[in-house]
PDB file of N, CA and C in Angstrom:
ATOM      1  N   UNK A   1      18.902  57.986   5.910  1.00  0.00           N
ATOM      2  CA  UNK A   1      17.858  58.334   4.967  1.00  0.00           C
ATOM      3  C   UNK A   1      17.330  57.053   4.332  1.00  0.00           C
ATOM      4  N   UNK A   2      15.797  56.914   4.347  1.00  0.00           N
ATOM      5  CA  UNK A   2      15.681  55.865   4.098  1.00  0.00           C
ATOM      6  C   UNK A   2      14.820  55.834   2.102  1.00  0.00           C
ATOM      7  N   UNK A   3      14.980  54.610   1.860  1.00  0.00           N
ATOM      8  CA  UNK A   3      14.592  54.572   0.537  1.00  0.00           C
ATOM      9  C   UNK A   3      13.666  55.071  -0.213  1.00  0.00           C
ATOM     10  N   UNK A   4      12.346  55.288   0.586  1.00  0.00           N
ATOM     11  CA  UNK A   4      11.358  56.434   0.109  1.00  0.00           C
ATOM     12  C   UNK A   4      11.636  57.958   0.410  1.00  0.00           C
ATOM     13  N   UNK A   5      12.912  58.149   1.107  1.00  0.00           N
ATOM     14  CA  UNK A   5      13.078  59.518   1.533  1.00  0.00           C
ATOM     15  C   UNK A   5      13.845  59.753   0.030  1.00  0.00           C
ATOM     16  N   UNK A   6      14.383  58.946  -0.990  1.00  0.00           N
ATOM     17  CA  UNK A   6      15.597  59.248  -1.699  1.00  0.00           C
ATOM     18  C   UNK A   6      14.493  59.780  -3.098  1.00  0.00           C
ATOM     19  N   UNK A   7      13.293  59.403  -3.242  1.00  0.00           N
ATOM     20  CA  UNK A   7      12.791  59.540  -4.238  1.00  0.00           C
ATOM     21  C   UNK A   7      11.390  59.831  -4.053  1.00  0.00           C
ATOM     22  N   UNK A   8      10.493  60.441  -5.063  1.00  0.00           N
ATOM     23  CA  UNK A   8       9.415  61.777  -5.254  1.00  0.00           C
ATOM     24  C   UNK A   8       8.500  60.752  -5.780  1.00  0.00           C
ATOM     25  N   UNK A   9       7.558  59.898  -4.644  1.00  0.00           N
ATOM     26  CA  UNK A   9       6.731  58.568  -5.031  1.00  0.00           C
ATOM     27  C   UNK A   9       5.178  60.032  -5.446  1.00  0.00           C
ATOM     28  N   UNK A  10       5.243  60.640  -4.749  1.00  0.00           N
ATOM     29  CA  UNK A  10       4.247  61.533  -5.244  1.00  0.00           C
ATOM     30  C   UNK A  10       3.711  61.624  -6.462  1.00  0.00           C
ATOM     31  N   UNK A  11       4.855  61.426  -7.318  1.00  0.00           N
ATOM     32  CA  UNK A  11       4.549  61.533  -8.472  1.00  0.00           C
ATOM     33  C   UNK A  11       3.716  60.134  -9.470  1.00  0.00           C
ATOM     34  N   UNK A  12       3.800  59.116  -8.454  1.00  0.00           N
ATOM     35  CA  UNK A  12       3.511  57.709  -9.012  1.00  0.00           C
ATOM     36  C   UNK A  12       1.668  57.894  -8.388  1.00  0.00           C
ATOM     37  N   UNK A  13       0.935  57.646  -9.667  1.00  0.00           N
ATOM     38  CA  UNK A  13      -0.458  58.063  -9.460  1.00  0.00           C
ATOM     39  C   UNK A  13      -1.492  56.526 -10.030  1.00  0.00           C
ATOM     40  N   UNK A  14      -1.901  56.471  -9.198  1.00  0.00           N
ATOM     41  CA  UNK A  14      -3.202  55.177  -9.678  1.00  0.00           C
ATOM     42  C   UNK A  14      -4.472  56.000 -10.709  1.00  0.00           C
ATOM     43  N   UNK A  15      -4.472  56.015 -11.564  1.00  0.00           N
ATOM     44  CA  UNK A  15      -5.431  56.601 -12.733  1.00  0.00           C
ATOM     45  C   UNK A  15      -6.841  55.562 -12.400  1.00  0.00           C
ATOM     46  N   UNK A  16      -6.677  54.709 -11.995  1.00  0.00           N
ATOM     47  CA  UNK A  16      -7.823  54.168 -11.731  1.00  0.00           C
ATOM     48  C   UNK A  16      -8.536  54.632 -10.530  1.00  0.00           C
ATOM     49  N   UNK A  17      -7.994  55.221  -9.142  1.00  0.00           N
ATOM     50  CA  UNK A  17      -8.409  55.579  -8.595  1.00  0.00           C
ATOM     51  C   UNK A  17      -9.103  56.787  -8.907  1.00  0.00           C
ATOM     52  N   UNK A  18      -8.957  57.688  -9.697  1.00  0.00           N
ATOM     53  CA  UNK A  18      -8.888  58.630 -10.001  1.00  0.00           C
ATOM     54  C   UNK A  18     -10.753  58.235 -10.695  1.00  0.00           C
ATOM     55  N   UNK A  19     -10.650  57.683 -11.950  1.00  0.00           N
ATOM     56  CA  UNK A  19     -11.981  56.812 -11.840  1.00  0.00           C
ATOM     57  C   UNK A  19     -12.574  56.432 -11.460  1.00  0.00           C
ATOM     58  N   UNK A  20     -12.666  55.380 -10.582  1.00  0.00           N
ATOM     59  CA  UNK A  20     -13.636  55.155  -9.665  1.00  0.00           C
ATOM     60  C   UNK A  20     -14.146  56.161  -8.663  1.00  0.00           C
ATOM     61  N   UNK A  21     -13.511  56.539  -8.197  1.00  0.00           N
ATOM     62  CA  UNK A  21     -13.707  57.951  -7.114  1.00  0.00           C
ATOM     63  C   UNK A  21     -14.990  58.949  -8.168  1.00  0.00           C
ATOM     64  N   UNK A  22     -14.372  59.503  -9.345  1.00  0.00           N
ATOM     65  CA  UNK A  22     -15.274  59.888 -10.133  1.00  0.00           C
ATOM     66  C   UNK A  22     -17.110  58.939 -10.705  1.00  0.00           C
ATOM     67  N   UNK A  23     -16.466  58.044 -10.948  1.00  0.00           N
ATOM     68  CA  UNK A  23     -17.980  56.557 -11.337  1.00  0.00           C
ATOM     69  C   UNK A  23     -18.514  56.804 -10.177  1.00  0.00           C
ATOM     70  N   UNK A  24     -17.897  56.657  -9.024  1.00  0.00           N
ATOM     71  CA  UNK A  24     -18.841  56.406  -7.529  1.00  0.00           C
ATOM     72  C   UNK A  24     -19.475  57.993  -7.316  1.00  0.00           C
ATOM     73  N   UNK A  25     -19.113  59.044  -7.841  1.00  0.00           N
ATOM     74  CA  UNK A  25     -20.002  59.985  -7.108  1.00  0.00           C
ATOM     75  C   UNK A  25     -20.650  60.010  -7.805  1.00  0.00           C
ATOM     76  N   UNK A  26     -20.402  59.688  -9.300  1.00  0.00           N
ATOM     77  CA  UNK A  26     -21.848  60.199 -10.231  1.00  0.00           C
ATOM     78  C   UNK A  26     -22.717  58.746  -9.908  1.00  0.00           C
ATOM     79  N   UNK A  27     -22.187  57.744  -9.438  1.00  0.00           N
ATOM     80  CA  UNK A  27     -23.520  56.598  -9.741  1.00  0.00           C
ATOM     81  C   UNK A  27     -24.388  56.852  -8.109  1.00  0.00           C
ATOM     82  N   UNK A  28     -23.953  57.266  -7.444  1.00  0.00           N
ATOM     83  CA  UNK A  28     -24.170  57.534  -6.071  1.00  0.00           C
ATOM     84  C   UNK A  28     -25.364  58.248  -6.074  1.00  0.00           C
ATOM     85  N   UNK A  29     -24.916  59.919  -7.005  1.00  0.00           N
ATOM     86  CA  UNK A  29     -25.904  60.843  -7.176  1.00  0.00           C
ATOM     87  C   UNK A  29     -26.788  60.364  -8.304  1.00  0.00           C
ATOM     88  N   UNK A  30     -26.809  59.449  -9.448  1.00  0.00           N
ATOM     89  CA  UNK A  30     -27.670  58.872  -9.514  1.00  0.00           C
ATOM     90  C   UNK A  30     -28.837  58.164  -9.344  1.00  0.00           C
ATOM     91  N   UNK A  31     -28.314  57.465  -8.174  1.00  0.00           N
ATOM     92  CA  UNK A  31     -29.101  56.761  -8.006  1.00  0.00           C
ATOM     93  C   UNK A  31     -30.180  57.192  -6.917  1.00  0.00           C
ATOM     94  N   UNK A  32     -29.587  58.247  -5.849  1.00  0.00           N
ATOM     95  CA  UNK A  32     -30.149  58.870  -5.333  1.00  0.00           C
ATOM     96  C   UNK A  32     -31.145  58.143  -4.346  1.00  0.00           C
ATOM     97  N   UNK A  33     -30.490  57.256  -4.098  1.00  0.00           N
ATOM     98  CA  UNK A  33     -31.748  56.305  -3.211  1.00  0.00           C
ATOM     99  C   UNK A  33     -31.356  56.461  -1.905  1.00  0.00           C
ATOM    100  N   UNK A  34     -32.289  56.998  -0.854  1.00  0.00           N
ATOM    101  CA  UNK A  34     -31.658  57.013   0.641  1.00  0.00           C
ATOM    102  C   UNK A  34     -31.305  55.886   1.298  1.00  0.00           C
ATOM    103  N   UNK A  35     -31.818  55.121   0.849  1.00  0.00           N
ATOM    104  CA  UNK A  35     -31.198  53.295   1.614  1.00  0.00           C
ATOM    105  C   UNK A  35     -30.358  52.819   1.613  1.00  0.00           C
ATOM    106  N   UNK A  36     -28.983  53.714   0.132  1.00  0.00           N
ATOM    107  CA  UNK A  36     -27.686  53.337   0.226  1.00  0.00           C
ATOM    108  C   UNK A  36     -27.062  53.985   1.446  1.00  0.00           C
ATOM    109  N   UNK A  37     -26.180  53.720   1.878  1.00  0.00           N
ATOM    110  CA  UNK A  37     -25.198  54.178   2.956  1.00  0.00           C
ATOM    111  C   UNK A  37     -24.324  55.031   2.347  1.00  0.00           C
ATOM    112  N   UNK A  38     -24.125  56.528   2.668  1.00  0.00           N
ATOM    113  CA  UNK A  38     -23.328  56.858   1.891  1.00  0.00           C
ATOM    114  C   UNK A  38     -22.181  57.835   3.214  1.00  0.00           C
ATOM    115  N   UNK A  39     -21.849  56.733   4.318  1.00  0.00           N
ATOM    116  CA  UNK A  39     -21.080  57.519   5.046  1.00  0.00           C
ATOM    117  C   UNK A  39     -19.772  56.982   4.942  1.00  0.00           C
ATOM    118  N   UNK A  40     -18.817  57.747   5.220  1.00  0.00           N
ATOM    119  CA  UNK A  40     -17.242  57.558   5.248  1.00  0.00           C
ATOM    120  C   UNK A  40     -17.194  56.336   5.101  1.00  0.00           C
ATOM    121  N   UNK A  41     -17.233  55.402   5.778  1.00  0.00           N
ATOM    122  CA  UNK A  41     -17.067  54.032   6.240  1.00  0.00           C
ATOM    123  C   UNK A  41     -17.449  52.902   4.437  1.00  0.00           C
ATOM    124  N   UNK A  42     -18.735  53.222   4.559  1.00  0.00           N
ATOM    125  CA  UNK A  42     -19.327  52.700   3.223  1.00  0.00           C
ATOM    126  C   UNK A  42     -18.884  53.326   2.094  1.00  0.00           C
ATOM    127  N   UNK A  43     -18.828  54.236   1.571  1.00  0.00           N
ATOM    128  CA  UNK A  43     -17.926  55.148   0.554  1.00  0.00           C
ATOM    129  C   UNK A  43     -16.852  54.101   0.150  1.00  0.00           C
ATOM    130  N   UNK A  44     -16.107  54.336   1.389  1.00  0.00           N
ATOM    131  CA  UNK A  44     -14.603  53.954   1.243  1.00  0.00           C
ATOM    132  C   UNK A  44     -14.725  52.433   1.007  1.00  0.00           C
ATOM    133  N   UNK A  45     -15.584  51.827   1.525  1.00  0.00           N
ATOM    134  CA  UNK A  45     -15.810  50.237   0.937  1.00  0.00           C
ATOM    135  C   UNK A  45     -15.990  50.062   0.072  1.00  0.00           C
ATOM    136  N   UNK A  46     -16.977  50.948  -0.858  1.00  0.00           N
ATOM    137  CA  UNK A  46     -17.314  50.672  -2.265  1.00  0.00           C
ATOM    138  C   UNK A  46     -16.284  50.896  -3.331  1.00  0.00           C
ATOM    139  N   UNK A  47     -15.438  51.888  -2.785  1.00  0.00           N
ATOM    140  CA  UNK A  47     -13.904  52.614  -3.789  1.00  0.00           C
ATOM    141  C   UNK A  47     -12.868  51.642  -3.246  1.00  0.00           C
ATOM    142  N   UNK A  48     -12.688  50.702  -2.348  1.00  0.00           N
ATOM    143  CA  UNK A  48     -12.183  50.002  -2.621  1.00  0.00           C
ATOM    144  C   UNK A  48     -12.133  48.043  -3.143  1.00  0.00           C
ATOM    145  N   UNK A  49     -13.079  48.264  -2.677  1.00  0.00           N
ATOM    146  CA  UNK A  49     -13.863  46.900  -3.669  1.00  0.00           C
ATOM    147  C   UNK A  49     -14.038  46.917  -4.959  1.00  0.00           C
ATOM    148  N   UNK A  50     -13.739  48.331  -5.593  1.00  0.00           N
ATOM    149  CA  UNK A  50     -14.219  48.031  -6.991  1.00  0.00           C
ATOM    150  C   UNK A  50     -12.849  48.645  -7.225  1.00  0.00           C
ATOM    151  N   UNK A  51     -11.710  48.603  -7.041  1.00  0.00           N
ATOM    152  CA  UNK A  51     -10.172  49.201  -7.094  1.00  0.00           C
ATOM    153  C   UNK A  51      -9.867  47.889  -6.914  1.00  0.00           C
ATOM    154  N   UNK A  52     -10.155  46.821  -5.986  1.00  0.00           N
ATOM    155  CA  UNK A  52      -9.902  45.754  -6.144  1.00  0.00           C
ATOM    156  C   UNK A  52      -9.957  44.499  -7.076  1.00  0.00           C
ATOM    157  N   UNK A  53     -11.211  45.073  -7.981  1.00  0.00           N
ATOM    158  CA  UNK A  53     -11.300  44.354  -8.767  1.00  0.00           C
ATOM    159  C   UNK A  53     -10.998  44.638 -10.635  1.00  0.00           C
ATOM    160  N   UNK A  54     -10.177  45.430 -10.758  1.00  0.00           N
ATOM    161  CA  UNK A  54      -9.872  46.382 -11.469  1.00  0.00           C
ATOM    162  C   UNK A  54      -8.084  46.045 -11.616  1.00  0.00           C
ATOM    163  N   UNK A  55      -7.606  46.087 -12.664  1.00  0.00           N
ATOM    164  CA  UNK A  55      -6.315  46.297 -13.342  1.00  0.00           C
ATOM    165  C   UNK A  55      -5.839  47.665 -12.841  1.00  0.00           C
ATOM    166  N   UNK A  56      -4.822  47.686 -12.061  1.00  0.00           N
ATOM    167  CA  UNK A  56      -4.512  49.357 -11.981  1.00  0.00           C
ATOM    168  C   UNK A  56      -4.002  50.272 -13.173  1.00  0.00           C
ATOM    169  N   UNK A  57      -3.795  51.190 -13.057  1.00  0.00           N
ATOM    170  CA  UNK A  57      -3.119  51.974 -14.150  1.00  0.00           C
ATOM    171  C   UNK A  57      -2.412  53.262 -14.016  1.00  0.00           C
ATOM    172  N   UNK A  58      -1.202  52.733 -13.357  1.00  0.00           N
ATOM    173  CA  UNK A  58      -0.576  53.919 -12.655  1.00  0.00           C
ATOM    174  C   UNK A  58       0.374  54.521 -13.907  1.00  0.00           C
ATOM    175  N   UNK A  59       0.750  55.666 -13.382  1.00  0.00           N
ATOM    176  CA  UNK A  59       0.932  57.088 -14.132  1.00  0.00           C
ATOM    177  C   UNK A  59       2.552  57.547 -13.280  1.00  0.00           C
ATOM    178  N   UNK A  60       3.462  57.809 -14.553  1.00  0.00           N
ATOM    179  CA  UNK A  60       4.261  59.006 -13.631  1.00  0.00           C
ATOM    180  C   UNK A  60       4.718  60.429 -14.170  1.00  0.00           C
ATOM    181  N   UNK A  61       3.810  60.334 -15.749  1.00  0.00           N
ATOM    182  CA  UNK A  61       4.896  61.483 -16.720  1.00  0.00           C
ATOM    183  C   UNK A  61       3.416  62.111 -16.747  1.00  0.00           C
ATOM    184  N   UNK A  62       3.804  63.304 -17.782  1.00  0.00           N
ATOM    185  CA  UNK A  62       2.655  63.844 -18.694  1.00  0.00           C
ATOM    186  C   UNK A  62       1.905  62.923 -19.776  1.00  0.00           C
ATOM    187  N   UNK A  63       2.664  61.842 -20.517  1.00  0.00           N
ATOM    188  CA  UNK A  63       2.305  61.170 -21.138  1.00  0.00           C
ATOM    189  C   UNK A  63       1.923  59.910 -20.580  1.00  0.00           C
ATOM    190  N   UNK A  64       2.009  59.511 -19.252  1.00  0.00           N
ATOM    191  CA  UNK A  64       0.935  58.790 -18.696  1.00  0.00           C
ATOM    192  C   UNK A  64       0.047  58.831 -18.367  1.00  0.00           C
ATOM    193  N   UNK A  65      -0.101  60.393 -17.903  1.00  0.00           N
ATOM    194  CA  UNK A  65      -1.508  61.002 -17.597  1.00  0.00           C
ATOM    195  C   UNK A  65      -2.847  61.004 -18.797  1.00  0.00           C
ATOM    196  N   UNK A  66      -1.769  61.427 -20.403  1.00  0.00           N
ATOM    197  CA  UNK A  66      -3.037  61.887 -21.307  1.00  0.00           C
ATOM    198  C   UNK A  66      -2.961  60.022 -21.454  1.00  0.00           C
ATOM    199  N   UNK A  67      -2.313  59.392 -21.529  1.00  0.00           N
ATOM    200  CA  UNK A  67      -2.513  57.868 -21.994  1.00  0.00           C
ATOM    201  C   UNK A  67      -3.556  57.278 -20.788  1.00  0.00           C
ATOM    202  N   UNK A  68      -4.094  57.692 -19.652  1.00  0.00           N
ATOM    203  CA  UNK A  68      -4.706  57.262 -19.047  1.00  0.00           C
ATOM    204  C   UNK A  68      -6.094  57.948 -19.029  1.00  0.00           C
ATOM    205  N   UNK A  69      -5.939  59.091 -19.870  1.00  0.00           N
ATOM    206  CA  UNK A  69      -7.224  59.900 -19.425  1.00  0.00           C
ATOM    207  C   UNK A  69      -8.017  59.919 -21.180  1.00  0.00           C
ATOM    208  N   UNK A  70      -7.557  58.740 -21.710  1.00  0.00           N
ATOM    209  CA  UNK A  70      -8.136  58.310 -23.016  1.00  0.00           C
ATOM    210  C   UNK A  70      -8.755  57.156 -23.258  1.00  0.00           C
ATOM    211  N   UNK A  71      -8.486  56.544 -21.764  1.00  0.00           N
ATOM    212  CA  UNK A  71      -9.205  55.268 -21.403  1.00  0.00           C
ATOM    213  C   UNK A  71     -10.842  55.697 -20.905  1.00  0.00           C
ATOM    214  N   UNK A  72     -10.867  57.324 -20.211  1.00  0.00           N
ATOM    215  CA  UNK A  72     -11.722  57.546 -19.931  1.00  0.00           C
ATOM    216  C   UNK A  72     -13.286  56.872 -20.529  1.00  0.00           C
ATOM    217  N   UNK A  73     -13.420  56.687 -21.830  1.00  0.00           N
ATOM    218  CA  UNK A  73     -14.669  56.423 -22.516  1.00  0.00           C
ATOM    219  C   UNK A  73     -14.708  55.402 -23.451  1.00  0.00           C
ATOM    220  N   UNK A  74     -13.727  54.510 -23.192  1.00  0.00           N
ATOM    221  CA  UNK A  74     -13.261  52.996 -23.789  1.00  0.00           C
ATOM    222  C   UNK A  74     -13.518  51.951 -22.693  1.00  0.00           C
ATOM    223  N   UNK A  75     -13.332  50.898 -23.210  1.00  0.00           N
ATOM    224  CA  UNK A  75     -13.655  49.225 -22.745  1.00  0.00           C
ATOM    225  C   UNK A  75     -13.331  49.129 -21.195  1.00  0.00           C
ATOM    226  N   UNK A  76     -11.938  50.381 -21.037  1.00  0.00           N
ATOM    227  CA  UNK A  76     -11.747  50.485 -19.214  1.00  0.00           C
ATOM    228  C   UNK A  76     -12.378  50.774 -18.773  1.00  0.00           C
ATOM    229  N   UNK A  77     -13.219  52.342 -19.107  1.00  0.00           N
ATOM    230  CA  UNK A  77     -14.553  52.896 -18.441  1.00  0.00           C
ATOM    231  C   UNK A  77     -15.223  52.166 -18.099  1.00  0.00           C
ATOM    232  N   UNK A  78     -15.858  51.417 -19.143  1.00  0.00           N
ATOM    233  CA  UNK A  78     -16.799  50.174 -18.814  1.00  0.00           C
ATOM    234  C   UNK A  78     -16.557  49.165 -17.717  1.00  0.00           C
ATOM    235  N   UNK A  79     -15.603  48.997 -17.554  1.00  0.00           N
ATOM    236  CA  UNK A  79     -14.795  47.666 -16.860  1.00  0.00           C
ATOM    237  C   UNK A  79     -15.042  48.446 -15.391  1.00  0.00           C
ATOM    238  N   UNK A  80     -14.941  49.933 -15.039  1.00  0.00           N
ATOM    239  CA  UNK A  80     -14.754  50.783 -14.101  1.00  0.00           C
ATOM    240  C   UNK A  80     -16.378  51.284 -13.807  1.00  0.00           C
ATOM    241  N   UNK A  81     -17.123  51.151 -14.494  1.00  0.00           N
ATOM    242  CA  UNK A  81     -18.728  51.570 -14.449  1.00  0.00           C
ATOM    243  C   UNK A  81     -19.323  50.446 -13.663  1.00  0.00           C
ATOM    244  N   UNK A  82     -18.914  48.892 -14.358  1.00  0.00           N
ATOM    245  CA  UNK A  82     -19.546  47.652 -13.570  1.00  0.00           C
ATOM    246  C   UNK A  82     -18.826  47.017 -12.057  1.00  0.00           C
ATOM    247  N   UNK A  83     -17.768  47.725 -12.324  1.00  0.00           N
ATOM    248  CA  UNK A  83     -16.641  47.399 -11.048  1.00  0.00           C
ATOM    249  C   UNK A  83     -17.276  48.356  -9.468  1.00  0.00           C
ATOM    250  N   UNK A  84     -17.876  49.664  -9.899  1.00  0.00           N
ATOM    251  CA  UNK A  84     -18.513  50.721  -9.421  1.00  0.00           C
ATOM    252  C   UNK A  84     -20.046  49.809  -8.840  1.00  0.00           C
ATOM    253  N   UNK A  85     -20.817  49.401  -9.482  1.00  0.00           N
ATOM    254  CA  UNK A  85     -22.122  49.431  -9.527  1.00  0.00           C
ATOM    255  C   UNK A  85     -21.593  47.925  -8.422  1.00  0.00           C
ATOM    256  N   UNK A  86     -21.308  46.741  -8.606  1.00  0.00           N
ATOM    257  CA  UNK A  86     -20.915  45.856  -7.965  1.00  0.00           C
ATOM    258  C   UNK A  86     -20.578  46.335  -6.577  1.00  0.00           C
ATOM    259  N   UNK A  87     -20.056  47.473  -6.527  1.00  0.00           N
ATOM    260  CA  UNK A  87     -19.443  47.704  -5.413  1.00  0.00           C
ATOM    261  C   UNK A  87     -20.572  47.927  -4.553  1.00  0.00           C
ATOM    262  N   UNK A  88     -21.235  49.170  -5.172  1.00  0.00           N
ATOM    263  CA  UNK A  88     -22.072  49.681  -4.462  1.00  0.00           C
ATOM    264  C   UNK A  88     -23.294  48.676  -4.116  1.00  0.00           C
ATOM    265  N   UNK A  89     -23.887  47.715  -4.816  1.00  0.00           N
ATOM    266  CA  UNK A  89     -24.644  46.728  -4.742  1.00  0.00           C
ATOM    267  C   UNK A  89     -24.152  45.758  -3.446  1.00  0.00           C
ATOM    268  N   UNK A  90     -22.500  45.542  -3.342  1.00  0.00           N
ATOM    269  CA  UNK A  90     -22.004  44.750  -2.284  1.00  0.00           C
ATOM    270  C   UNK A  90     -22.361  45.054  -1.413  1.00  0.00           C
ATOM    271  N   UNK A  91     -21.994  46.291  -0.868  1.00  0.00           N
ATOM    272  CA  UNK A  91     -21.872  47.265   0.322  1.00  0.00           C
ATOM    273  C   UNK A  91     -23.378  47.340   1.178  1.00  0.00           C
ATOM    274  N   UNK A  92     -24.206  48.200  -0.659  1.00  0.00           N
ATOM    275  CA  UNK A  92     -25.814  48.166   0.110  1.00  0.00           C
ATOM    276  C   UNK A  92     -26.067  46.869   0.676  1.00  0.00           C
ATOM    277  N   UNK A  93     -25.532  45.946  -0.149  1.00  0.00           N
ATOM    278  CA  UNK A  93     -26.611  44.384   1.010  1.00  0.00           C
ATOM    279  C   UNK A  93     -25.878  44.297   2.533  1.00  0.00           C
ATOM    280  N   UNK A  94     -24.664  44.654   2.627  1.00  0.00           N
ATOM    281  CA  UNK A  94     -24.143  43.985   3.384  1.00  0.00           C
ATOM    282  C   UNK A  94     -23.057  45.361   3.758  1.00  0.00           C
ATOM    283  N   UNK A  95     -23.786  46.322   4.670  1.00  0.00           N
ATOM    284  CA  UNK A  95     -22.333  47.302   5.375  1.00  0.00           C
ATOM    285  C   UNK A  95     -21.427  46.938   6.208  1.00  0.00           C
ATOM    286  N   UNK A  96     -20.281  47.291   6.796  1.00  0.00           N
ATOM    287  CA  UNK A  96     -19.195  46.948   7.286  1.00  0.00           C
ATOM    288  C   UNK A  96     -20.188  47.768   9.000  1.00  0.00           C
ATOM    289  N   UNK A  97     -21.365  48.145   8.755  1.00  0.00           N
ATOM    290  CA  UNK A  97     -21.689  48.217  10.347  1.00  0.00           C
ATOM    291  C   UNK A  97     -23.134  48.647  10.104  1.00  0.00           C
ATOM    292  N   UNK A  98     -23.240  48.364  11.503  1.00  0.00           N
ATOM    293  CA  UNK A  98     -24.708  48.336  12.188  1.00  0.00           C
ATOM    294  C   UNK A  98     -25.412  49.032  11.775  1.00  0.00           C
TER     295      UNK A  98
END
């Protein structure tokens, strides 16, 4: 049995992902412009380029969850709004394909 078999990683959650995933669909449907790329490929570039540039903020209790979901509309949001828009700005100039 090996070392991730011994313990419930399920429970260990990136709260930032959780954000960005959220920032990227609303700035997406925002922006509403057909010239962005918005297929699998590009998506997933933009959620992780801006996860990359971002402090994580992982979670494992109930009280990590509400302590993370109070960042929602503070200085992190923000940090997670421009981390978002960067992304998507990267991506549009420059997709990972043809």
């Amino acid at each position: 049995m090996g070392f991730k078999d011994e313990y419930d990683f399920s429970i260990l959650v990136n709260e930032a992902e959780r954000m960005v995933i959220e920032e990227l669909g609303r700035r997406l449907g925002e922006l509403g412009d057909a010239s962005i790329c918005v297929c699998q490929d590009c998506v997933l570039d933009m959620a992780a380029f801006a996860l990359n540039s971002l402090k994580p903020i992982y979670r494992v209790s109930l009280l990590g969850t509400m302590y993370a979901h109070a960042l929602d509309g503070g200085a992190y949001a923000e940090e997670v709004r421009k981390a978002v828009d960067a992304a998507i700005s990267k991506v549009h100039a420059k997709p990972s394909h043809d």
